[in-house]
Protein backbone atom coordinates (compact mmCIF):
# COMPACT_ATOMS: atom_id res chain seq x y z
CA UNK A 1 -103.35 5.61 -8.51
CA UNK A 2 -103.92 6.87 -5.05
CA UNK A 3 -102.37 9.77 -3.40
CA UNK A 4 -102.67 13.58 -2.91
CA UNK A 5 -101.45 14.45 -6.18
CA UNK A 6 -102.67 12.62 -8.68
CA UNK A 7 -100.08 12.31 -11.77
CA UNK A 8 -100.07 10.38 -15.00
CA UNK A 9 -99.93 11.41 -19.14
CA UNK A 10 -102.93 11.39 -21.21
CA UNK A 11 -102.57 11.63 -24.71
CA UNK A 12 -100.17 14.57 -25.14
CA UNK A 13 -100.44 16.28 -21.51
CA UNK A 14 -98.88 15.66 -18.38
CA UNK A 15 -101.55 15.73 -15.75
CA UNK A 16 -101.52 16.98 -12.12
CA UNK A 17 -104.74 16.66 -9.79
CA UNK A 18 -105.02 17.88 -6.66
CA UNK A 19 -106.35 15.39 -4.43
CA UNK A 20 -106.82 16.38 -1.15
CA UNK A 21 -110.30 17.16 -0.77
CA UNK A 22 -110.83 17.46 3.11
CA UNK A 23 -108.40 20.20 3.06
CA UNK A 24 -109.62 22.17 -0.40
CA UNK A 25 -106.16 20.83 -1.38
CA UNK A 26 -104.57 22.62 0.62
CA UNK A 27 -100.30 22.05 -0.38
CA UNK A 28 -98.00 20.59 2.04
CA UNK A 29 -94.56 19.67 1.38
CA UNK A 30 -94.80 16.31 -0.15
CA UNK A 31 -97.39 17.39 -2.82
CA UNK A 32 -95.06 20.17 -4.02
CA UNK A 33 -92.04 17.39 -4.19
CA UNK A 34 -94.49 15.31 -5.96
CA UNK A 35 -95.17 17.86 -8.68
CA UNK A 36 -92.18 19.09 -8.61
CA UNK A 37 -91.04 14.93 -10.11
CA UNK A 38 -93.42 15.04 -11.90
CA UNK A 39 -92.80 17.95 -14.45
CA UNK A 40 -89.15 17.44 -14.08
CA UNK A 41 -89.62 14.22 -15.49
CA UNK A 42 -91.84 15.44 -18.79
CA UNK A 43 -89.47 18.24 -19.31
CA UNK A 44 -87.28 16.40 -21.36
CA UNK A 45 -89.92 13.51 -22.07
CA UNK A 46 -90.77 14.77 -25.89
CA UNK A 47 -94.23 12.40 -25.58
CA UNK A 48 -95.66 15.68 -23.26
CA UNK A 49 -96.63 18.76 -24.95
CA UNK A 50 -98.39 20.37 -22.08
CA UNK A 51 -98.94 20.46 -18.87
CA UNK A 52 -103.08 20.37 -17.33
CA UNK A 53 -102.89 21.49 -13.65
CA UNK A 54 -106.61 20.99 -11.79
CA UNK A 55 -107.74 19.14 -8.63
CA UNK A 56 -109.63 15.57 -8.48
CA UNK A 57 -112.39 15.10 -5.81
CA UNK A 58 -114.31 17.35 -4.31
CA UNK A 59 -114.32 21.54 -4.59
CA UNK A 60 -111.39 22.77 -6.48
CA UNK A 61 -108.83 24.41 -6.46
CA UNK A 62 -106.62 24.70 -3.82
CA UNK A 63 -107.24 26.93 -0.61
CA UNK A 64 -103.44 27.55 0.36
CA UNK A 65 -100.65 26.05 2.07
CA UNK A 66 -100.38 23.66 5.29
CA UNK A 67 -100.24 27.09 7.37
CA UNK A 68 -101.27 24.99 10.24
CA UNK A 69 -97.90 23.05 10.21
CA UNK A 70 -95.72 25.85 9.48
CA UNK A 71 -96.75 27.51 12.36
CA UNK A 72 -96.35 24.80 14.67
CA UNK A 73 -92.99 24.50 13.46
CA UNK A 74 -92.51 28.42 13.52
CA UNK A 75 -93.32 28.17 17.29
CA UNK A 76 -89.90 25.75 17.40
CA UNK A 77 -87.01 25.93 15.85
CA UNK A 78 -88.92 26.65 12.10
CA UNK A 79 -86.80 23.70 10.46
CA UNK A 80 -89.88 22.17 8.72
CA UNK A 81 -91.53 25.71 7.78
CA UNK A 82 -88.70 26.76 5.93
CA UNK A 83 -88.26 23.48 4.04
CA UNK A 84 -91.83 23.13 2.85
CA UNK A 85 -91.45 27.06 1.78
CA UNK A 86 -88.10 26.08 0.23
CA UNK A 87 -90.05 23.59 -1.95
CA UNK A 88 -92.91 25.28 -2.56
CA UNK A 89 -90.93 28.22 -4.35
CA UNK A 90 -88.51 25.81 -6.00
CA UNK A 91 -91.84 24.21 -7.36
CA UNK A 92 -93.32 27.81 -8.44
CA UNK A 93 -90.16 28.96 -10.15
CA UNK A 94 -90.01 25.80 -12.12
CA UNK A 95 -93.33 26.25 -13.34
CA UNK A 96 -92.55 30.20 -13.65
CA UNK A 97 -89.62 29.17 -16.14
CA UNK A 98 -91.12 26.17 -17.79
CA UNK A 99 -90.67 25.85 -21.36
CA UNK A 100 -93.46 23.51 -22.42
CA UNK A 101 -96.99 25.47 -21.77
CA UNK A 102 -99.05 24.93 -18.58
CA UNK A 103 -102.93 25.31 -17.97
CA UNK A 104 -104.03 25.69 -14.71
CA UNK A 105 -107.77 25.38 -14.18
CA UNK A 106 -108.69 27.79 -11.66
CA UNK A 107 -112.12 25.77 -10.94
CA UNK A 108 -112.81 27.16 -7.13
CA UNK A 109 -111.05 28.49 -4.42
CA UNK A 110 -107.52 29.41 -5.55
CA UNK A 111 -105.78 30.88 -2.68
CA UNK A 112 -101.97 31.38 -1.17
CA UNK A 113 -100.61 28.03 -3.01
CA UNK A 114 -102.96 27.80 -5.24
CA UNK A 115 -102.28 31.30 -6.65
CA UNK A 116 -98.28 30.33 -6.66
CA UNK A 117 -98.86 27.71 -9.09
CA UNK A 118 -101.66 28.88 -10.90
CA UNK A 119 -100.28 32.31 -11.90
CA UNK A 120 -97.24 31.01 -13.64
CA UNK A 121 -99.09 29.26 -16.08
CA UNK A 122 -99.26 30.29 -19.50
CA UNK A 123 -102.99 29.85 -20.01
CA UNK A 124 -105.09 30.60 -16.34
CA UNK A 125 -109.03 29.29 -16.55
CA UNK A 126 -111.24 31.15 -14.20
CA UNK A 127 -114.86 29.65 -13.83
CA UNK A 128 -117.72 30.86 -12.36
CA UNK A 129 -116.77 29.41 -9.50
CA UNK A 130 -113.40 31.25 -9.25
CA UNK A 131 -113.00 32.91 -5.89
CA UNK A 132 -109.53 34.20 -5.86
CA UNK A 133 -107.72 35.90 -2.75
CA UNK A 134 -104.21 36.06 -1.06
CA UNK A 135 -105.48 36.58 2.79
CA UNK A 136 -102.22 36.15 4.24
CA UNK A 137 -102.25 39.16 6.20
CA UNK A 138 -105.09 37.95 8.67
CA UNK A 139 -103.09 35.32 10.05
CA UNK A 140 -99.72 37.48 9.89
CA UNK A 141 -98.13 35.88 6.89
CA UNK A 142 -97.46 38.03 4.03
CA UNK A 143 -98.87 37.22 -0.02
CA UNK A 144 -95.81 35.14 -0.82
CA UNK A 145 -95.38 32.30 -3.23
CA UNK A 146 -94.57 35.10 -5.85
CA UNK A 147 -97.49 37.06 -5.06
CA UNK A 148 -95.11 40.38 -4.61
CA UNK A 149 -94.11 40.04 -8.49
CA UNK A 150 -98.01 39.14 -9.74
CA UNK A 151 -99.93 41.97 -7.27
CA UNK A 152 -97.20 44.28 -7.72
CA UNK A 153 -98.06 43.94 -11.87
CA UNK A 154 -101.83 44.38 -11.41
CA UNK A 155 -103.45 47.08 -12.91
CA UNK A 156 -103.24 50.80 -10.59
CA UNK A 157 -103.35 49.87 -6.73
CA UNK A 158 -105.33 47.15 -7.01
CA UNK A 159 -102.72 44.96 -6.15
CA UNK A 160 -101.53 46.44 -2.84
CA UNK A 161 -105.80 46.39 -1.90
CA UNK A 162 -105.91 42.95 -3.07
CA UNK A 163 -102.42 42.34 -0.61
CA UNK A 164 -103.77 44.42 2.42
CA UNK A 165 -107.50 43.50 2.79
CA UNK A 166 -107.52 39.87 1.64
CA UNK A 167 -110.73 40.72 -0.87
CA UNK A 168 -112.45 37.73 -2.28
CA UNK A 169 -112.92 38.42 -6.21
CA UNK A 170 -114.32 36.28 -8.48
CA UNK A 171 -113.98 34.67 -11.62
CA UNK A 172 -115.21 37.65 -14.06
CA UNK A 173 -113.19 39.56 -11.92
CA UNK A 174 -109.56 37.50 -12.32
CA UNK A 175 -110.23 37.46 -16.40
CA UNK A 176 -110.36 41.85 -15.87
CA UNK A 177 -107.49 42.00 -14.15
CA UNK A 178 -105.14 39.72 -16.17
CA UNK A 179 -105.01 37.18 -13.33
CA UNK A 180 -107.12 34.68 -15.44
CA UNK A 181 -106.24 34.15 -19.82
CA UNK A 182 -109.80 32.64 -20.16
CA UNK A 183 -112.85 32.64 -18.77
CA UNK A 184 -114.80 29.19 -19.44
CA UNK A 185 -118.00 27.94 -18.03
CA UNK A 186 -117.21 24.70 -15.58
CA UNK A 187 -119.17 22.38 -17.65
CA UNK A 188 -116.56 22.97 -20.55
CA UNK A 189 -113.66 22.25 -18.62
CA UNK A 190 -113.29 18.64 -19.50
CA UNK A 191 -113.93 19.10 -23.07
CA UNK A 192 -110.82 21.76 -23.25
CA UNK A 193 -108.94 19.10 -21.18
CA UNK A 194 -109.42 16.19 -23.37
CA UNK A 195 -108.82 18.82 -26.58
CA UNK A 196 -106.02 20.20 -25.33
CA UNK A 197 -104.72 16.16 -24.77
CA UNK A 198 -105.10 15.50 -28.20
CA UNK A 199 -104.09 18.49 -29.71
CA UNK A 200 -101.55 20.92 -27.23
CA UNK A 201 -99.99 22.83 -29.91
CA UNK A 202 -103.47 24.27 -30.73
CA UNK A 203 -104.27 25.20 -26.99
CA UNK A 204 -104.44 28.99 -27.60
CA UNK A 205 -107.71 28.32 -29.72
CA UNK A 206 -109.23 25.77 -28.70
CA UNK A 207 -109.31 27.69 -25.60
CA UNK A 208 -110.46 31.08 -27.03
CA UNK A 209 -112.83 28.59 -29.08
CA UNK A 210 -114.44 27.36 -25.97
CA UNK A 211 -114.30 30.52 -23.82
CA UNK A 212 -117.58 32.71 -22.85
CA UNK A 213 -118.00 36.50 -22.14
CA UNK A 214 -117.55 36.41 -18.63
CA UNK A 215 -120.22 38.98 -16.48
CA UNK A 216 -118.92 42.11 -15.50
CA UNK A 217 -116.32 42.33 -12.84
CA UNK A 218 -117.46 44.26 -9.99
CA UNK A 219 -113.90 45.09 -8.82
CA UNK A 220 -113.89 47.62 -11.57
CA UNK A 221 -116.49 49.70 -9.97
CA UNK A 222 -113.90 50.72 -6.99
CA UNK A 223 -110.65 50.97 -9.31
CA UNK A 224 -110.95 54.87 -8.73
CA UNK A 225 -111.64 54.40 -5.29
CA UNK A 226 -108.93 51.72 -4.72
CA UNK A 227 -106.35 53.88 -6.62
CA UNK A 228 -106.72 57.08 -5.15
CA UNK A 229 -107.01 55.29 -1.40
CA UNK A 230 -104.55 52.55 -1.59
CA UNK A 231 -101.81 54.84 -3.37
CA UNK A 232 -99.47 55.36 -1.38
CA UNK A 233 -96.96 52.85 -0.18
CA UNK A 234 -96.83 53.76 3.76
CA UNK A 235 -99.83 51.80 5.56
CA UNK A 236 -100.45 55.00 8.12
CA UNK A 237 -101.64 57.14 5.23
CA UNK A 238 -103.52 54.29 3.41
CA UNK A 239 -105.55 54.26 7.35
CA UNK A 240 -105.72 57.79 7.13
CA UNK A 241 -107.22 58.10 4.04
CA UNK A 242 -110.05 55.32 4.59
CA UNK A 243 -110.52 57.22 7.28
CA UNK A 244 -110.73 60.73 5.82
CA UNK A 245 -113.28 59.99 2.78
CA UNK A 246 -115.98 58.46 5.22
CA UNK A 247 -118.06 56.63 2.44
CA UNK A 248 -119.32 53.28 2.81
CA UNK A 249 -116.72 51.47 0.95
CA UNK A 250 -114.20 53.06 2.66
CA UNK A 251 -115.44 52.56 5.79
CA UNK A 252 -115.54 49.16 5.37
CA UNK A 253 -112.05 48.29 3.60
CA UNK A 254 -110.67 50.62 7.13
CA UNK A 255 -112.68 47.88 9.23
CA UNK A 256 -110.74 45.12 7.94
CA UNK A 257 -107.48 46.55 7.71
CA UNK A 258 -108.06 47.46 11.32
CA UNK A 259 -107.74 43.61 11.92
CA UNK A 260 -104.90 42.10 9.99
CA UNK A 261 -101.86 42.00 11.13
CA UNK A 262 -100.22 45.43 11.21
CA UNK A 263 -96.56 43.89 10.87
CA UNK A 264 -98.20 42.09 7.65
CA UNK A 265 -99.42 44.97 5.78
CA UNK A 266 -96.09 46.58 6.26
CA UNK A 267 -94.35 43.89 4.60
CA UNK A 268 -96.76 42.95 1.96
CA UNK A 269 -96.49 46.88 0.88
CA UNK A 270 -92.59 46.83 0.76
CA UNK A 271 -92.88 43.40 -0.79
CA UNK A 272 -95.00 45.43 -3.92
CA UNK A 273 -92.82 47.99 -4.08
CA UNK A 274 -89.81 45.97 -4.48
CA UNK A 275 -91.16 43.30 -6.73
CA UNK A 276 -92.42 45.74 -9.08
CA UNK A 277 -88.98 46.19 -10.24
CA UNK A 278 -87.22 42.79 -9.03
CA UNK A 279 -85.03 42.08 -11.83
CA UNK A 280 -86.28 38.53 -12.16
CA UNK A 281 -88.90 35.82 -10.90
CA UNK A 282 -85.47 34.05 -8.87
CA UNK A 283 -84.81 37.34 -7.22
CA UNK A 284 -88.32 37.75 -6.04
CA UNK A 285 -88.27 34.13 -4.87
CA UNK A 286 -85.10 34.33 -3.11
CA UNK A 287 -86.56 37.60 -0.86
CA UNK A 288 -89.67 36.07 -0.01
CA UNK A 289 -88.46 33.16 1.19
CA UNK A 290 -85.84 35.44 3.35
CA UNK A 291 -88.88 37.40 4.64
CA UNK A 292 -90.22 33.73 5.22
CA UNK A 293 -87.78 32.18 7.13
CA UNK A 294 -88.25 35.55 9.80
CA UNK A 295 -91.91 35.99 9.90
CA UNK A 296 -92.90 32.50 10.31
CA UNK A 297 -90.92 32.57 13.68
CA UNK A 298 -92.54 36.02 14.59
CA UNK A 299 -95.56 35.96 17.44
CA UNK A 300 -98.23 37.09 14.61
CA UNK A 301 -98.27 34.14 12.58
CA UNK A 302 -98.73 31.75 14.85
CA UNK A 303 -101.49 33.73 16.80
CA UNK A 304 -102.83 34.74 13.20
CA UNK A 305 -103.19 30.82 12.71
CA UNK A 306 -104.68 30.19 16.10
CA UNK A 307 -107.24 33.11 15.70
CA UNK A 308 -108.63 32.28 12.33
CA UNK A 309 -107.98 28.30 12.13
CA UNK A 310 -107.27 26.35 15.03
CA UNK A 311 -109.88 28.37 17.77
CA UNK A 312 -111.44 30.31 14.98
CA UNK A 313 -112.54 33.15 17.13
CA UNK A 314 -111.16 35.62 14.99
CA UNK A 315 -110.17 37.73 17.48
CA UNK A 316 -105.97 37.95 17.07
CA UNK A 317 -103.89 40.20 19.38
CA UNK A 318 -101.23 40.95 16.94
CA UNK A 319 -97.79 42.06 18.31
CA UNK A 320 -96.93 45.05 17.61
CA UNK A 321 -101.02 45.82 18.25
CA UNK A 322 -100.38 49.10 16.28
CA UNK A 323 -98.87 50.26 12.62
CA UNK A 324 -97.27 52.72 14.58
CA UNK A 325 -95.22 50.06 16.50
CA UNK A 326 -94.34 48.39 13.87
CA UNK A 327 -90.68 50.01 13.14
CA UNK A 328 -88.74 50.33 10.04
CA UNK A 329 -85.89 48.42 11.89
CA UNK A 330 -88.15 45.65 12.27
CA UNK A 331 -89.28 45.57 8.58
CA UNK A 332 -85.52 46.08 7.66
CA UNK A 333 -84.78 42.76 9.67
CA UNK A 334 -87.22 40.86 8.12
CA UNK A 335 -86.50 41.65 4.81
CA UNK A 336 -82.49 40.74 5.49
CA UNK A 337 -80.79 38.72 2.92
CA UNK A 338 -79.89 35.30 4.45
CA UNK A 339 -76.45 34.03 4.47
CA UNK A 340 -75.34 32.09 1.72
CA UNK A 341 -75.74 28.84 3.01
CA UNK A 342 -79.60 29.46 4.24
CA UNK A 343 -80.60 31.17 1.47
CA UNK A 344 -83.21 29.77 -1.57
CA UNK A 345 -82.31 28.62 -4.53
CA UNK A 346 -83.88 27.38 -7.50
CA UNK A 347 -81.91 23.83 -7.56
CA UNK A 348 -82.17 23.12 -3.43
């Protein structure tokens, strides 16, 4: 079978591979419609136990969504933006609410998309070759595909750092912060796989049976740093306190703030707040695609795209250049309910 999603049942599991390797499998619309059949299909199928969720050629695990498009299409009328985001969040609520568990093997770069249907997972496998990030704000998108419900649930501040700078952790590091259930060395993978085929309704041990002590997770050496810094919710004093402490660290989180998009980091912080205490996974869903459908038809996002991967000179000129013009009217109109017949829904 051919494709870029790869799916078929093997033993007891449903499996889904990721098979676009040029593009670190990358999502676009059709590959979340594809697993979206695909584990509609198994949820009543009583054959499939469980649900294995990894990527097929190539470096895993999936580096995002087809931002590329969605900006073109943002630069137009944003018809085709909004419907892959429409599908994409139908496709991470389903797996959110999913009765039957899901594995997702977080075998390499899981970023943007590949965080949205990674972290609803029941069990999450980070590897040593985990690098984990949401760096939406660098090409003035926000960390959506449920990312204000899983950041905003992090441990201290380290989710609105995580949302704001766009850090790279790692796979020691996702397993300390609750983002990973397991930490497994790569070379085990396929033995959990083919166990957890044969035998899904003993997947909690065989994959504490296979898991290793991962090394220690660097990201705890800033938590006091990262708390005490990134505490408040208003990015002006966030600046202003990088700026006051002067240390190295500091210093150098201010430096790449001082690039993203300033409209961004406004919305990813009101994004945490909110989805901290969003009533449920739909509700968050529902917002961020109504911040969606606005920012992907602001300037930022398509210059954020331009800068970072179409000319790659990494030199944006975001509009508003400034935090300071970036209003609370403006962040108030992008966070606007949509009227009933735009807005998401679980069902389409």
């Amino acid at each position: 079978m051919s494709g870029e999603v790869l799916t078929a049942v093997e033993g007891k599991a449903g499996r889904i591979r990721l098979n676009r390797p040029r593009a670190l499998h990358a999502l676009n619309e059709a590959m979340c419609a594809t697993m979206l059949e695909a584990i509609e299909a198994w949820r009543g199928d009583a054959a499939v136990e469980i649900v294995l969720i990894d990527h097929a050629e190539g470096r895993g695990f999936c580096a995002g969504g087809d931002v590329r498009r969605a900006a073109e299409s943002g630069k137009g009328d944003g018809v085709e933006a909004r419907a892959f985001f429409a599908t994409e969040y139908r496709l991470n609520h389903r797996l959110f609410t999913y009765a039957k568990p899901v594995v997702a093997f977080m075998d390499g770069v899981v970023m943007g998309g590949g965080v949205g249907i990674s972290q609803p997972a029941r069990f999450r496998i980070a590897t040593e070759n985990t690098l984990f990030a949401m760096p939406e704000t660098a090409i003035g998108l926000f960390p959506d595909v449920g990312g204000g419900w899983y950041l905003s649930r992090l441990p201290g501040r380290v989710g609105q750092y995580l949302a704001l700078t766009g850090a790279r952790i790692g796979g020691a590091e996702c397993h300390a912060l609750g983002l990973a259930t397991h930490y497994i060395h790569a070379e085990r993978l396929e033995t959990a796989k083919a166990r957890l085929s044969e035998a899904p309704q003993e997947a909690a041990g065989i994959l504490d049976a296979l898991s290793d002590e991962p090394p220690s997770a660097a990201i705890l050496e800033h938590r006091e740093a990262i708390d005490r810094l990134f505490a408040s919710d208003r990015l002006e004093d966030i600046l202003a306190a990088l700026e006051a402490d002067g240390g190295d660290w500091a210093t150098e989180q201010l430096s790449v703030l001082r690039s993203r998009s300033p409209l961004s980091m406004k919305v990813a912080l009101k994004l945490l707040l909110e989805g901290a205490t969003m009533p449920t996974f739909e509700d968050e869903m529902r917002q961020e695609y109504a911040v969606a459908a606005h920012i992907v038809q602001r300037p930022d996002f398509a210059e954020g795209v331009r800068a970072v991967l179409v000319d790659k000179d990494n030199a944006p000129r975001w509009d508003p250049a400034t935090p300071e013009g970036v209003t609370d009217h403006m962040i108030d109109r992008i966070f606007a309910p949509l009227d009933a017949e735009s807005e998401w829904s679980p069902e389409g």
